[in-house]
Protein backbone atom coordinates (compact mmCIF):
# COMPACT_ATOMS: atom_id res chain seq x y z
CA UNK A 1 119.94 1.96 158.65
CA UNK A 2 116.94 3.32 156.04
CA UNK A 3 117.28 1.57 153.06
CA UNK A 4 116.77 3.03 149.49
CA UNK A 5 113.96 1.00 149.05
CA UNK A 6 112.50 2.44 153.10
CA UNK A 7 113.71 5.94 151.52
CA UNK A 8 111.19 5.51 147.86
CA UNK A 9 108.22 6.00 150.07
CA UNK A 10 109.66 8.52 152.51
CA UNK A 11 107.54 11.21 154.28
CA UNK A 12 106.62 13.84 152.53
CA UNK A 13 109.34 16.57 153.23
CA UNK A 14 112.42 14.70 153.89
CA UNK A 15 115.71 14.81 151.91
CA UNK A 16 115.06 14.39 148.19
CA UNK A 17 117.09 11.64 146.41
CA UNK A 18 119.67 12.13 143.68
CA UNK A 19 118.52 9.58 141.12
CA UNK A 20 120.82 9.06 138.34
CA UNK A 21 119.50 8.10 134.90
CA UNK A 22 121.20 5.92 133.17
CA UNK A 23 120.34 4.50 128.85
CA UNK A 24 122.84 2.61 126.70
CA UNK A 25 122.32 -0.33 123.49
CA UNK A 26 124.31 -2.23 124.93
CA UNK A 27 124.30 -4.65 128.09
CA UNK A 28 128.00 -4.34 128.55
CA UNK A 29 128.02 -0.22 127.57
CA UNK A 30 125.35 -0.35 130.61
CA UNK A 31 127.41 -1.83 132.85
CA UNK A 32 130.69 0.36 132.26
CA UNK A 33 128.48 3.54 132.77
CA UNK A 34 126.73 1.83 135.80
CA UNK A 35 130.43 0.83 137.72
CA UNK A 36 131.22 4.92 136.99
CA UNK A 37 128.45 6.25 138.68
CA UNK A 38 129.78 8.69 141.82
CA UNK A 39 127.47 10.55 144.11
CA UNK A 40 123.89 9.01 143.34
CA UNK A 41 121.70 7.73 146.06
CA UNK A 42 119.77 5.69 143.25
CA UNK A 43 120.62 5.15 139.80
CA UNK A 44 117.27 4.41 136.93
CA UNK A 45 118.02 2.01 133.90
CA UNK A 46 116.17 2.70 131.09
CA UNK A 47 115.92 -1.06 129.91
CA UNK A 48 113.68 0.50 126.65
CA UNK A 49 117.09 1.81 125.46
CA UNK A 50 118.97 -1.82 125.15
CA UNK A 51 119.24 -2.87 121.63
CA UNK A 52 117.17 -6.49 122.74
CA UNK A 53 115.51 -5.94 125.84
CA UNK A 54 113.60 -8.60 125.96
CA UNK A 55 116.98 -10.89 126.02
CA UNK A 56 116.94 -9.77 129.50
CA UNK A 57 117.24 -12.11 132.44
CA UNK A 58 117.89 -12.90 135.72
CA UNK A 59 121.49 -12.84 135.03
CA UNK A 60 121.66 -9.60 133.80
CA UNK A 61 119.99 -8.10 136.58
CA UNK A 62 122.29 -10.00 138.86
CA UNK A 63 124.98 -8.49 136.95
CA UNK A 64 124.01 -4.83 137.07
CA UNK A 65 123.09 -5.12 140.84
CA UNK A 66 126.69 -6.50 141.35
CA UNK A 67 128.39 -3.95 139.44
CA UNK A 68 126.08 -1.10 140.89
CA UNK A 69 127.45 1.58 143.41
CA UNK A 70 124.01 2.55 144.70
CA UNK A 71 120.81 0.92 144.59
CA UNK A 72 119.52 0.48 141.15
CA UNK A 73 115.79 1.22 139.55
CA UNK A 74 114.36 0.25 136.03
CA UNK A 75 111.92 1.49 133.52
CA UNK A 76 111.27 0.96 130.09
CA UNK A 77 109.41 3.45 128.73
CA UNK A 78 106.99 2.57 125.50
CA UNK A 79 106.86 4.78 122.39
CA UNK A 80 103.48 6.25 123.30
CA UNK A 81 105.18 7.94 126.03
CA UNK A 82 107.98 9.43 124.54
CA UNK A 83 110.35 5.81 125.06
CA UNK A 84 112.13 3.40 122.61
CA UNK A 85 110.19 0.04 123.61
CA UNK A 86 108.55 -1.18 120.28
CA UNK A 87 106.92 -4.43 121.97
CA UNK A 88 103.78 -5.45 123.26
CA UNK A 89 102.31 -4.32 126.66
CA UNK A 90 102.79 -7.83 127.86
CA UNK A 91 106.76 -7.74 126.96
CA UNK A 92 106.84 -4.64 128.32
CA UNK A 93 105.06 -6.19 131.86
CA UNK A 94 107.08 -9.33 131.74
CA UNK A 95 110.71 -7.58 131.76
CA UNK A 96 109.35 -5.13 134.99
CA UNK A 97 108.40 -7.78 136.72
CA UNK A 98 111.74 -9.93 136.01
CA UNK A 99 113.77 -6.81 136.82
CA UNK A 100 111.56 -6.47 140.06
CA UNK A 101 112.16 -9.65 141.22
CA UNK A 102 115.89 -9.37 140.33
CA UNK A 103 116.33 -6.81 143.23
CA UNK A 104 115.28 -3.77 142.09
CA UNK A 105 115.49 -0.75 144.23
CA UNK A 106 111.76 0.67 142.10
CA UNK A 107 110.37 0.01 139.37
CA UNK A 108 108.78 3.32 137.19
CA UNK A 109 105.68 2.56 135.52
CA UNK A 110 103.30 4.58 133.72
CA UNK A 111 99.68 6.11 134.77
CA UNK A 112 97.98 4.89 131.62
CA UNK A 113 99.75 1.39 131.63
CA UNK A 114 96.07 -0.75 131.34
CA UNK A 115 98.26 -2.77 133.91
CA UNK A 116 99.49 -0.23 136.33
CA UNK A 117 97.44 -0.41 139.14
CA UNK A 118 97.44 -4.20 139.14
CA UNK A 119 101.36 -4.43 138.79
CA UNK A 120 101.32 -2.15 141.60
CA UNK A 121 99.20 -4.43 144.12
CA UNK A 122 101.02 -7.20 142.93
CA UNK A 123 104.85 -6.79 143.64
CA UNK A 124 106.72 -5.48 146.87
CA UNK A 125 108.74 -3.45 145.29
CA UNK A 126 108.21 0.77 145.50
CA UNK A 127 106.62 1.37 142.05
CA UNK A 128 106.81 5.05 140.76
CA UNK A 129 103.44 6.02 138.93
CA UNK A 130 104.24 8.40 135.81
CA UNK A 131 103.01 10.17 133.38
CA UNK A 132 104.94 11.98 130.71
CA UNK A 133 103.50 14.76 128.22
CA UNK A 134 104.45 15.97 124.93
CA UNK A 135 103.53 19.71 124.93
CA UNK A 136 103.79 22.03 127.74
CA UNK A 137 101.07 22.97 130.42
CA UNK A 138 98.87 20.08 130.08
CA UNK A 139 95.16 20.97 130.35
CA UNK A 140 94.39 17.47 132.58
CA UNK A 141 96.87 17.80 135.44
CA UNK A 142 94.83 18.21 138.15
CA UNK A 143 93.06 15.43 137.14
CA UNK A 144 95.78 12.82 136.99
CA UNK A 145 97.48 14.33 139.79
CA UNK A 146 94.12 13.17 142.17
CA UNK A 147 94.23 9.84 140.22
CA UNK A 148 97.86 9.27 141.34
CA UNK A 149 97.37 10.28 144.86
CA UNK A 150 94.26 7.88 144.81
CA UNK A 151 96.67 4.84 143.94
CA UNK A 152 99.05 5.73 146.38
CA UNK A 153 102.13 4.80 144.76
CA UNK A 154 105.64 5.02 146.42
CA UNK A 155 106.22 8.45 144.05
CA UNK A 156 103.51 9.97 142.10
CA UNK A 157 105.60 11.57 138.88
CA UNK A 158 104.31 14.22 137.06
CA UNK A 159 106.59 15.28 133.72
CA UNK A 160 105.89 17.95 130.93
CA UNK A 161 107.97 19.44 128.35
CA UNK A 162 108.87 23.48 128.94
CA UNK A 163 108.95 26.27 126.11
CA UNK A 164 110.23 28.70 128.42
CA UNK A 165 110.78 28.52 132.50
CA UNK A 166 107.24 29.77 133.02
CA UNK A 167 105.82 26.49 131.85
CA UNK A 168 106.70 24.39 135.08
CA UNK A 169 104.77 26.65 137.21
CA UNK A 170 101.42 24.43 137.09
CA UNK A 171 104.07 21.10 137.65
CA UNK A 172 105.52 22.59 140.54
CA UNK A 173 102.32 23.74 141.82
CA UNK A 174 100.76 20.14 141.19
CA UNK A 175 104.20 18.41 143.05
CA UNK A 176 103.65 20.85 145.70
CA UNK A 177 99.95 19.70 146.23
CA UNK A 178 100.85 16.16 146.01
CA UNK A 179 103.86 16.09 148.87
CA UNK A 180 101.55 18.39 151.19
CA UNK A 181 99.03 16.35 151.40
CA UNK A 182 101.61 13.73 152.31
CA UNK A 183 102.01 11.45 148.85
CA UNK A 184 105.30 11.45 147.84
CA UNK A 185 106.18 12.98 144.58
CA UNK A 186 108.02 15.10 141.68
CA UNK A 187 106.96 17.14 139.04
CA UNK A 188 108.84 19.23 137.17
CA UNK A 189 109.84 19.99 133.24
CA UNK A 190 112.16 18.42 130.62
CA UNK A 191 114.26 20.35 128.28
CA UNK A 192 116.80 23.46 128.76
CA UNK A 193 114.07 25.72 129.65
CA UNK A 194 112.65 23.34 132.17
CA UNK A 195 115.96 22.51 134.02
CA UNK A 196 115.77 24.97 136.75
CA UNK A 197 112.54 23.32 137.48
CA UNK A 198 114.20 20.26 138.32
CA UNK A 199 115.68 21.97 141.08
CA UNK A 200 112.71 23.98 142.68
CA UNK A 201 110.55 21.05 142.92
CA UNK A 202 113.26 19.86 145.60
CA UNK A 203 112.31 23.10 147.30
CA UNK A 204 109.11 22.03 147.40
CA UNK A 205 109.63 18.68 148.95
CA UNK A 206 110.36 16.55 145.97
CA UNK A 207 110.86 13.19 146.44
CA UNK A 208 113.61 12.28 143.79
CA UNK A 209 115.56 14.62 140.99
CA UNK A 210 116.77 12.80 137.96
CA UNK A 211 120.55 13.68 137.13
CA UNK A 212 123.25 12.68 134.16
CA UNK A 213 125.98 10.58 135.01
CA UNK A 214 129.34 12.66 135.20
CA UNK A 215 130.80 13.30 132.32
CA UNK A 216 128.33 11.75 130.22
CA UNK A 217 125.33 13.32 127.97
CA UNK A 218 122.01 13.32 130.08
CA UNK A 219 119.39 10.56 129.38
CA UNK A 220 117.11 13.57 129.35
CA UNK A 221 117.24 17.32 128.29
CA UNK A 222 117.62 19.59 130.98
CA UNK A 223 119.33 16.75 134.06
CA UNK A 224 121.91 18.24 135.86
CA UNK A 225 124.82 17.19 136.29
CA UNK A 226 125.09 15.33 139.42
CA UNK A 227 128.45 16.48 140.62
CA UNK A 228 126.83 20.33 140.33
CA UNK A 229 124.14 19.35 142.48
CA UNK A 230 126.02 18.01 145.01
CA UNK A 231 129.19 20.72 144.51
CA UNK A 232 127.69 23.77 143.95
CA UNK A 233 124.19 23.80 144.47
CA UNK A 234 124.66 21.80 148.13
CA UNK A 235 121.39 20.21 147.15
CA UNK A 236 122.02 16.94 149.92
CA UNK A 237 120.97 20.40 152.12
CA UNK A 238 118.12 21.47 151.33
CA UNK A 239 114.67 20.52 152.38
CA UNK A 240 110.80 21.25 151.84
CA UNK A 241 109.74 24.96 152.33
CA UNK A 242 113.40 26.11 151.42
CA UNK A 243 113.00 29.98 150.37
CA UNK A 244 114.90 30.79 146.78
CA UNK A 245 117.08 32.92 145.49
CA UNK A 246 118.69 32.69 141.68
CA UNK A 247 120.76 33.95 138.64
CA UNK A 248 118.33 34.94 135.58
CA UNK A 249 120.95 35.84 132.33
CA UNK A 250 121.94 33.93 129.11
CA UNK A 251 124.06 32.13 128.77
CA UNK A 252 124.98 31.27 132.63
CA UNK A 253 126.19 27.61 132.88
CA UNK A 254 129.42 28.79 134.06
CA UNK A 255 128.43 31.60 136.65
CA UNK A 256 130.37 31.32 140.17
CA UNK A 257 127.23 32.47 141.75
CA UNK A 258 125.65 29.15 142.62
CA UNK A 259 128.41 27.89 144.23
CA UNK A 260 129.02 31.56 146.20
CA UNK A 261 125.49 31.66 147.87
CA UNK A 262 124.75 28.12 148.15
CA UNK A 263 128.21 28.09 150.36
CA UNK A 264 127.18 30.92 152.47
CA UNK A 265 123.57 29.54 153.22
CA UNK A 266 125.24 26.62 154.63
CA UNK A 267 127.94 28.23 156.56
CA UNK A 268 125.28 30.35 158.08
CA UNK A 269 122.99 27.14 158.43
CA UNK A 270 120.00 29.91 156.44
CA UNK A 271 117.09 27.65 154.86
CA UNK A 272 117.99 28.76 151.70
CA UNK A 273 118.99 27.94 148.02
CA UNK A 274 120.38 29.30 144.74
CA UNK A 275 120.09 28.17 141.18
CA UNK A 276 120.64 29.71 137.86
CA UNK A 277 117.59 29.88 135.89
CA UNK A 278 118.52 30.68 131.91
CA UNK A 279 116.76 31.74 129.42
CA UNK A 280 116.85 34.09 126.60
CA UNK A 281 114.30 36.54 127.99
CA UNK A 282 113.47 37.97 131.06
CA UNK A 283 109.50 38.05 131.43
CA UNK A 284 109.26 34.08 131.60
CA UNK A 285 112.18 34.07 134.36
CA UNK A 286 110.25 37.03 136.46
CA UNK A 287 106.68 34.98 135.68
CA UNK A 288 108.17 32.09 137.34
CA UNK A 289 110.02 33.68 140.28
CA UNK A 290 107.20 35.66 141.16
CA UNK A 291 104.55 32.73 141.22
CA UNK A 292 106.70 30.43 143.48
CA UNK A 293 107.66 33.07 145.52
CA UNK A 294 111.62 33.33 144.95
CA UNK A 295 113.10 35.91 147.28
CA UNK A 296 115.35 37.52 145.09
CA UNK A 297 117.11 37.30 141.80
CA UNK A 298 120.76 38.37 140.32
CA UNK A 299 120.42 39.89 137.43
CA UNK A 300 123.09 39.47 134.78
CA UNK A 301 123.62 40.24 131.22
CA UNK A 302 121.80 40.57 128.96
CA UNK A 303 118.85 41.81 131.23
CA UNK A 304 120.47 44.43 133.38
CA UNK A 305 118.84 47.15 131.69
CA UNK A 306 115.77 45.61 130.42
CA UNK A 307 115.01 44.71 133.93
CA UNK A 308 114.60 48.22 135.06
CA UNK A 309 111.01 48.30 133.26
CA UNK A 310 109.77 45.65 135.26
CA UNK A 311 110.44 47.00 138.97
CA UNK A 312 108.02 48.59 140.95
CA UNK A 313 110.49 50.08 142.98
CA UNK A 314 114.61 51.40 141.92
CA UNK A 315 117.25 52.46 144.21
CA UNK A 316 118.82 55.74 142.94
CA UNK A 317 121.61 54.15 142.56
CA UNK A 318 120.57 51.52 140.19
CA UNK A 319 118.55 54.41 138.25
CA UNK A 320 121.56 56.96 137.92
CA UNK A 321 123.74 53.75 136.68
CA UNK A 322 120.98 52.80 134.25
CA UNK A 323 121.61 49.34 135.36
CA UNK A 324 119.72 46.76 137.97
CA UNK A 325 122.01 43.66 139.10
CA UNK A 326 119.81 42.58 141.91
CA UNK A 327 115.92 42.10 142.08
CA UNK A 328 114.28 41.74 145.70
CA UNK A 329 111.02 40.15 146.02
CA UNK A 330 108.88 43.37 148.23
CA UNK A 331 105.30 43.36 148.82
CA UNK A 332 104.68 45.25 146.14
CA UNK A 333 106.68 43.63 143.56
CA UNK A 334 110.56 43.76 142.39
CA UNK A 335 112.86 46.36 143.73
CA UNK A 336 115.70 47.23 141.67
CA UNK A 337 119.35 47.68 143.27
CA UNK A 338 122.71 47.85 141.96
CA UNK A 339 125.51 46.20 144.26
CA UNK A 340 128.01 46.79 141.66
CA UNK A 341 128.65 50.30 142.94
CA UNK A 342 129.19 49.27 146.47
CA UNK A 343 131.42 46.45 145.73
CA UNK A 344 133.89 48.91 143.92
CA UNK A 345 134.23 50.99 146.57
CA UNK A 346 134.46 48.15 149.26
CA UNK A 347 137.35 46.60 147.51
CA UNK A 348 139.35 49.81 146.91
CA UNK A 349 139.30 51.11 150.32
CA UNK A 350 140.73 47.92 151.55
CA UNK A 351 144.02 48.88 149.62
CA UNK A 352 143.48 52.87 149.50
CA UNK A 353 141.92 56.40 150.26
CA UNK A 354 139.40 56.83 148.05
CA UNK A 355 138.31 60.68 148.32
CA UNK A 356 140.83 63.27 146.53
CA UNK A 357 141.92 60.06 144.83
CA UNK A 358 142.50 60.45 140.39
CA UNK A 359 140.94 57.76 139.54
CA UNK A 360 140.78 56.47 135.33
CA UNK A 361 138.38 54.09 134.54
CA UNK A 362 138.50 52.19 131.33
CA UNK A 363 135.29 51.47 129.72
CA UNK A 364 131.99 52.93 129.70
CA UNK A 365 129.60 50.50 129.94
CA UNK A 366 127.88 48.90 132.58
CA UNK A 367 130.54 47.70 135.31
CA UNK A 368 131.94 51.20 134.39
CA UNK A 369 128.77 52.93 135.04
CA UNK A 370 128.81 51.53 138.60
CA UNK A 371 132.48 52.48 139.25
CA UNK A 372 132.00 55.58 138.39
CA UNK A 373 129.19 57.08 140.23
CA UNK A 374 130.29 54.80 143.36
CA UNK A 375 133.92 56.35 143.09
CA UNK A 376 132.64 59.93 142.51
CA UNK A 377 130.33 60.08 145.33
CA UNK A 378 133.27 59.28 147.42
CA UNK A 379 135.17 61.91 146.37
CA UNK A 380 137.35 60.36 143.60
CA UNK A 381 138.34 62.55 140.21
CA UNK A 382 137.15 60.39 137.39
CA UNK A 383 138.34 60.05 134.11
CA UNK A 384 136.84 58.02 131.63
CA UNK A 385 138.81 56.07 128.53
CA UNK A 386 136.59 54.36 126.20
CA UNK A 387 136.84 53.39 122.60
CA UNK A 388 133.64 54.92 121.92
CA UNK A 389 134.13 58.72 122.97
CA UNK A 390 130.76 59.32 122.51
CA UNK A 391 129.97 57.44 125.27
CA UNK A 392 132.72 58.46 127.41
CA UNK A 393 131.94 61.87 127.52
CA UNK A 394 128.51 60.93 128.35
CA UNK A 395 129.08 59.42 131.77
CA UNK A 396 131.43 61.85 132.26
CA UNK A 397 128.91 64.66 132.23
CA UNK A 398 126.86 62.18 134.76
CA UNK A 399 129.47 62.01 137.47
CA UNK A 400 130.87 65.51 136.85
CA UNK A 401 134.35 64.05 135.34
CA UNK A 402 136.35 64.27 132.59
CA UNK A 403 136.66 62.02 129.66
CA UNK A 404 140.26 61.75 127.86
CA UNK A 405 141.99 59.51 124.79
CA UNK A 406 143.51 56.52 127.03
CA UNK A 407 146.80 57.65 126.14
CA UNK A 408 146.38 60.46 128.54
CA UNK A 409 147.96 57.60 131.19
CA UNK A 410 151.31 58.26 129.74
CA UNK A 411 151.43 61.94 130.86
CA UNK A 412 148.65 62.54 133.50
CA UNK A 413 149.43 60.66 136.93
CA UNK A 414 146.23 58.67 138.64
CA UNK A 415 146.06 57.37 142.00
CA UNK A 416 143.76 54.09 140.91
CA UNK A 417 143.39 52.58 137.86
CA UNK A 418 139.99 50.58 136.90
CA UNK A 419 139.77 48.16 133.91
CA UNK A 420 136.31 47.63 133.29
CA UNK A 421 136.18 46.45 129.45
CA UNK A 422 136.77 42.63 128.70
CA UNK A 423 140.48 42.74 127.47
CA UNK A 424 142.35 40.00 129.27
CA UNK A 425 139.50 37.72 129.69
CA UNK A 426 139.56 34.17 128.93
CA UNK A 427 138.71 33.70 125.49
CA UNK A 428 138.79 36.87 124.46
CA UNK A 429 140.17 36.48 121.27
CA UNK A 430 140.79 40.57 120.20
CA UNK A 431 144.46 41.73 120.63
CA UNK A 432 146.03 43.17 123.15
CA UNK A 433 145.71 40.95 125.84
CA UNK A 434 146.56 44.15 128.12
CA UNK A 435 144.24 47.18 127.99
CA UNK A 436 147.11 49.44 127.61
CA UNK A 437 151.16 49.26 127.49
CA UNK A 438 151.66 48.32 131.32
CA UNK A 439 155.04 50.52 130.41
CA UNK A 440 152.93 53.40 131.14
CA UNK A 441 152.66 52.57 134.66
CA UNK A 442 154.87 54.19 137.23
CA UNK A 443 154.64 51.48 139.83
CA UNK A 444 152.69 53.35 142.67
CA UNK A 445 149.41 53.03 141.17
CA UNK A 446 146.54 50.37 142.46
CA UNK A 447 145.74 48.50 139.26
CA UNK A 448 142.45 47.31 139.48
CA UNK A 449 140.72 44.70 137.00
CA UNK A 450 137.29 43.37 137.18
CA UNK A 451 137.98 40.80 134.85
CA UNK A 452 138.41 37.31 136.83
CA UNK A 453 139.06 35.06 134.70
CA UNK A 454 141.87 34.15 134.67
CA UNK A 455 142.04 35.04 138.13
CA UNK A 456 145.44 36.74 137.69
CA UNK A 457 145.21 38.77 134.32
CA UNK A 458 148.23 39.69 132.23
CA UNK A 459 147.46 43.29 133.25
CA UNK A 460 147.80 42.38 137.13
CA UNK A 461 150.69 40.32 136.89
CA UNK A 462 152.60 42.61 135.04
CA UNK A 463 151.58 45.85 136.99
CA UNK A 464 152.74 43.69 140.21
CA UNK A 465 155.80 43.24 138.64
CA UNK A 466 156.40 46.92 138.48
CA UNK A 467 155.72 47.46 142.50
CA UNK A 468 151.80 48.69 141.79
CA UNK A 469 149.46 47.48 144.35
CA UNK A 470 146.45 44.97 142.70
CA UNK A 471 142.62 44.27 143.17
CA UNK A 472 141.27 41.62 141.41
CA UNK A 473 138.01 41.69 139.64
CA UNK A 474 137.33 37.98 142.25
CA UNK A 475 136.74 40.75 145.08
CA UNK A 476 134.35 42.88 143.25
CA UNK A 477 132.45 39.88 142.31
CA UNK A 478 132.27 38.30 145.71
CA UNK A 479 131.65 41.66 147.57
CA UNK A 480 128.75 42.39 144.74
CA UNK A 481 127.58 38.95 145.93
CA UNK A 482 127.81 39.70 149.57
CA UNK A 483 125.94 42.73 149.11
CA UNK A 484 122.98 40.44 147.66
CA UNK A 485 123.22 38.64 149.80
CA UNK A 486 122.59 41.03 152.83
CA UNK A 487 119.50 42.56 151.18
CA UNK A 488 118.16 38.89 150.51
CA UNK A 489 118.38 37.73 154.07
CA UNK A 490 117.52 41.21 155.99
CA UNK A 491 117.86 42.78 159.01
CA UNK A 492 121.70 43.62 159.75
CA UNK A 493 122.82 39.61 157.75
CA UNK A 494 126.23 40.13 157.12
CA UNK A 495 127.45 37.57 154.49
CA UNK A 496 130.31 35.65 155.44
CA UNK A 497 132.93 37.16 153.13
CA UNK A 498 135.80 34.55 153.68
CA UNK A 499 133.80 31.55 152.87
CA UNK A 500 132.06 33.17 149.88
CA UNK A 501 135.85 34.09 148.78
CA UNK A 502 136.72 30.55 149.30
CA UNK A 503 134.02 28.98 147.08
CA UNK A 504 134.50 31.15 144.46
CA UNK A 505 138.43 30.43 143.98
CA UNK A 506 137.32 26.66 144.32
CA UNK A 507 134.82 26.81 141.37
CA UNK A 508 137.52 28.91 139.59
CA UNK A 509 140.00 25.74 140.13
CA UNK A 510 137.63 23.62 139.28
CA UNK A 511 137.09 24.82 136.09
């Protein structure tokens, strides 16, 4: 069997290693957070962090590697580097080498350490070469990325802080040099804007990705947690020269998306990944897909209209909508396409004929937008309810339909009604929790709501009660994903619907 020392100086291009980081004062708050650990291949103990870590000694060590559930690492970082160690570089030397011949699984030790390379011919033990700036795109990292590779270390580590996602394009380009030319490696950025980073350097063939303990706050800004790598991003699957897809909107941490797609790449055994990338603004999130080469991008809020500006190419449907959800990488840049529309009409015909259908859609923005024109064109009367009337009548005009005071559901009949505004959703905090009296419904209507969460709304439960058939907003999302999906992989890829159904309700469980 490889062992996680064997697996430190791994080809370049095999499975990347979950490496959980691990800082506490205390030696015994250490070893309760070390005994906790689930999921990690290796775990890194930041021995700069103790309170008095030059008390160290060979029964600690003993101690943590007896307690550990995976093979454990240390470094101890000096305040020139960003760390907490306030000794001398001789201290610092002397409690590496006694955690190094206490059984350590690595030992991580900086590029301008005076002592480095001599540490590094002098112990058995897979040393990790480092070097960590303090302000984003360095101006020397070509240069210490050929020093590195010149020592040959077990894993060349190349760290810089990130502004905005853009800023790990010349680390990811430098890791990707490094593992093709067969040194073992990872670069990537720290903080929130560099955390997606962290993720397409595995991609690229990293060697190790640093992730927080579960349930715990992250030794470093921007570490995932490790159960979402392994749970929803499926990262023990992928591999060097993985192609990309991912969610650009803000906020995202709790978007179903990763866990959709990353589901249906492995069903379908496709070398592919997702990952959310987040940011407050879209340019730095399009600079950064477009230089690695993602292959396509979901588009959330707030970007879906901004987005249009920056396509070479829009679908007519995503131009009469006024709306992009999904960016494909083309030749000739970003085409635009709106899968909201067909998801709509997907899910309703399941349950219903759609042409010569009344249909009244609350809600006139976006999610309406796509309803409407993908309802229309199928030969559905619309009727739009909004707050706003304004705004009603608007998209009326668009889709050649009728716009009408919501409490025209007490007197006019409709085949299908759409909820497309946020009432019901969790944490909505505005009264009702219904978007209308569900009194008003007759009971032969399909009641549809594209709010999911809660999965079941107040409005669906109550219009099943009264005998009216239900759609929940789950199936619009998952057939808008399915839709991406198809136009990501190409050709005549059909997504598998069930699975992506199945991860979706999971990740709504789970949370």
């Amino acid at each position: 069997m490889t062992t996680a020392t064997e697996r430190l100086g791994a080809p370049a291009g095999s499975s990347c290693q979950i490496c959980v980081s691990l800082a506490a004062a205390e030696k015994t708050d250490l070893q309760r957070g070390l005994a906790a650990v689930t999921d990690a291949d290796l775990i890194e103990v930041r021995l700069d962090a103790l309170a008095e870590p030059l008390a160290c000694d060979d029964n600690f060590f003993a101690a943590l590697h007896g307690r550990s559930p995976a093979p454990v690492g240390f470094t101890c970082r000096p305040q020139w580097e960003g760390g907490s160690f306030r000794g001398t570089e001789g201290e610092r030397r002397q409690v590496l080498e006694m955690a190094a011949r206490g059984g350590a699984a690595f030992i991580d030790v900086e590029q301008d350490a005076e002592w480095a390379e001599s540490f590094i011919g002098g112990t058995s033990v897979p040393v990790i070469l480092s070097h960590h700036w303090l302000s984003p795109r360095p101006a020397d990292l070509g240069e210490r990325a050929q020093r590195m590779q010149a020592v040959g270390p077990a894993i060349a580590k190349l760290v810089a802080p990130a502004a905005t996602p853009a800023d790990a394009i010349p680390l990811l380009a430098a890791g990707a040099e490094l593992v093709a030319s067969g040194q073992p490696a990872t670069a990537f950025c720290i903080g929130s804007a560099g955390t997606s980073s962290r993720v397409l350097a595995v991609a690229q063939g990293a060697a190790l990705i640093y992730a927080a303990q579960p349930h715990s706050e992250s030794v470093a800004e921007g570490q995932w947690p490790v159960e979402t790598l392994r749970e929803q991003l499926l990262l023990q699957r992928w591999r060097s020269g993985f192609d990309c897809c991912a969610l650009a909107g803000h906020p995202i941490d709790h978007s179903l998306s990763p866990a959709i797609f990353n589901a249906a790449f492995d069903a379908l055994d496709q070398p592919m990944g997702y990952l959310p990338v987040a940011h407050s603004e879209i340019e730095p999130v399009l600079e950064l897909a477009t230089a690695i080469g993602l292959r396509g991008l979901s588009v959330t809020m707030p970007f879906k209209q901004v987005v249009l500006q920056h396509c070479a190419e829009l679908d007519p449907l995503a131009v009469a909508i006024g709306a992009v959800n999904t960016l494909v990488a083309d030749p000739g840049g970003w085409r635009g396409c709106n899968t909201d529309a067909a998801a709509v009409a997907s899910a309703l015909r399941d349950v219903c004929e759609i042409s010569g259908s009344r249909v009244a859609i609350l809600g006139a923005g976006g999610a309406a937008r796509a309803a409407a024109f993908a309802l229309s064109a199928q030969g559905a009367a619309i009727t739009l309810c909004n707050r706003t009337r304004a705004r009603a009548d608007d998209l009326a005009q668009q889709v050649g339909g009728q716009s009408a005071p919501i409490e025209i559901l007490t007197s006019d009949p409709y085949d299908i009604i759409i909820n497309a505004t946020p009432i019901g959703m969790s944490g909505w905090n505005e009264e009702p929790h219904t978007p209308f009296p569900v009194e008003w419904l007759r009971g032969d209507e399909v009641v549809f709501d594209f709010v999911y969460r809660p999965r079941e709304t107040t409005l669906l439960r109550l219009a099943a009660q009264r005998g009216c058939t239900i759609v929940e907003g789950l199936e619009m999302f998952v057939r808008q994903a399915a839709e991406q999906y198809r136009l990501w992989v190409g050709g005549d890829s059909a997504a598998p619907l069930d699975i992506m159904r199945r991860a979706a309700e999971k990740a709504l469980r789970r949370r």
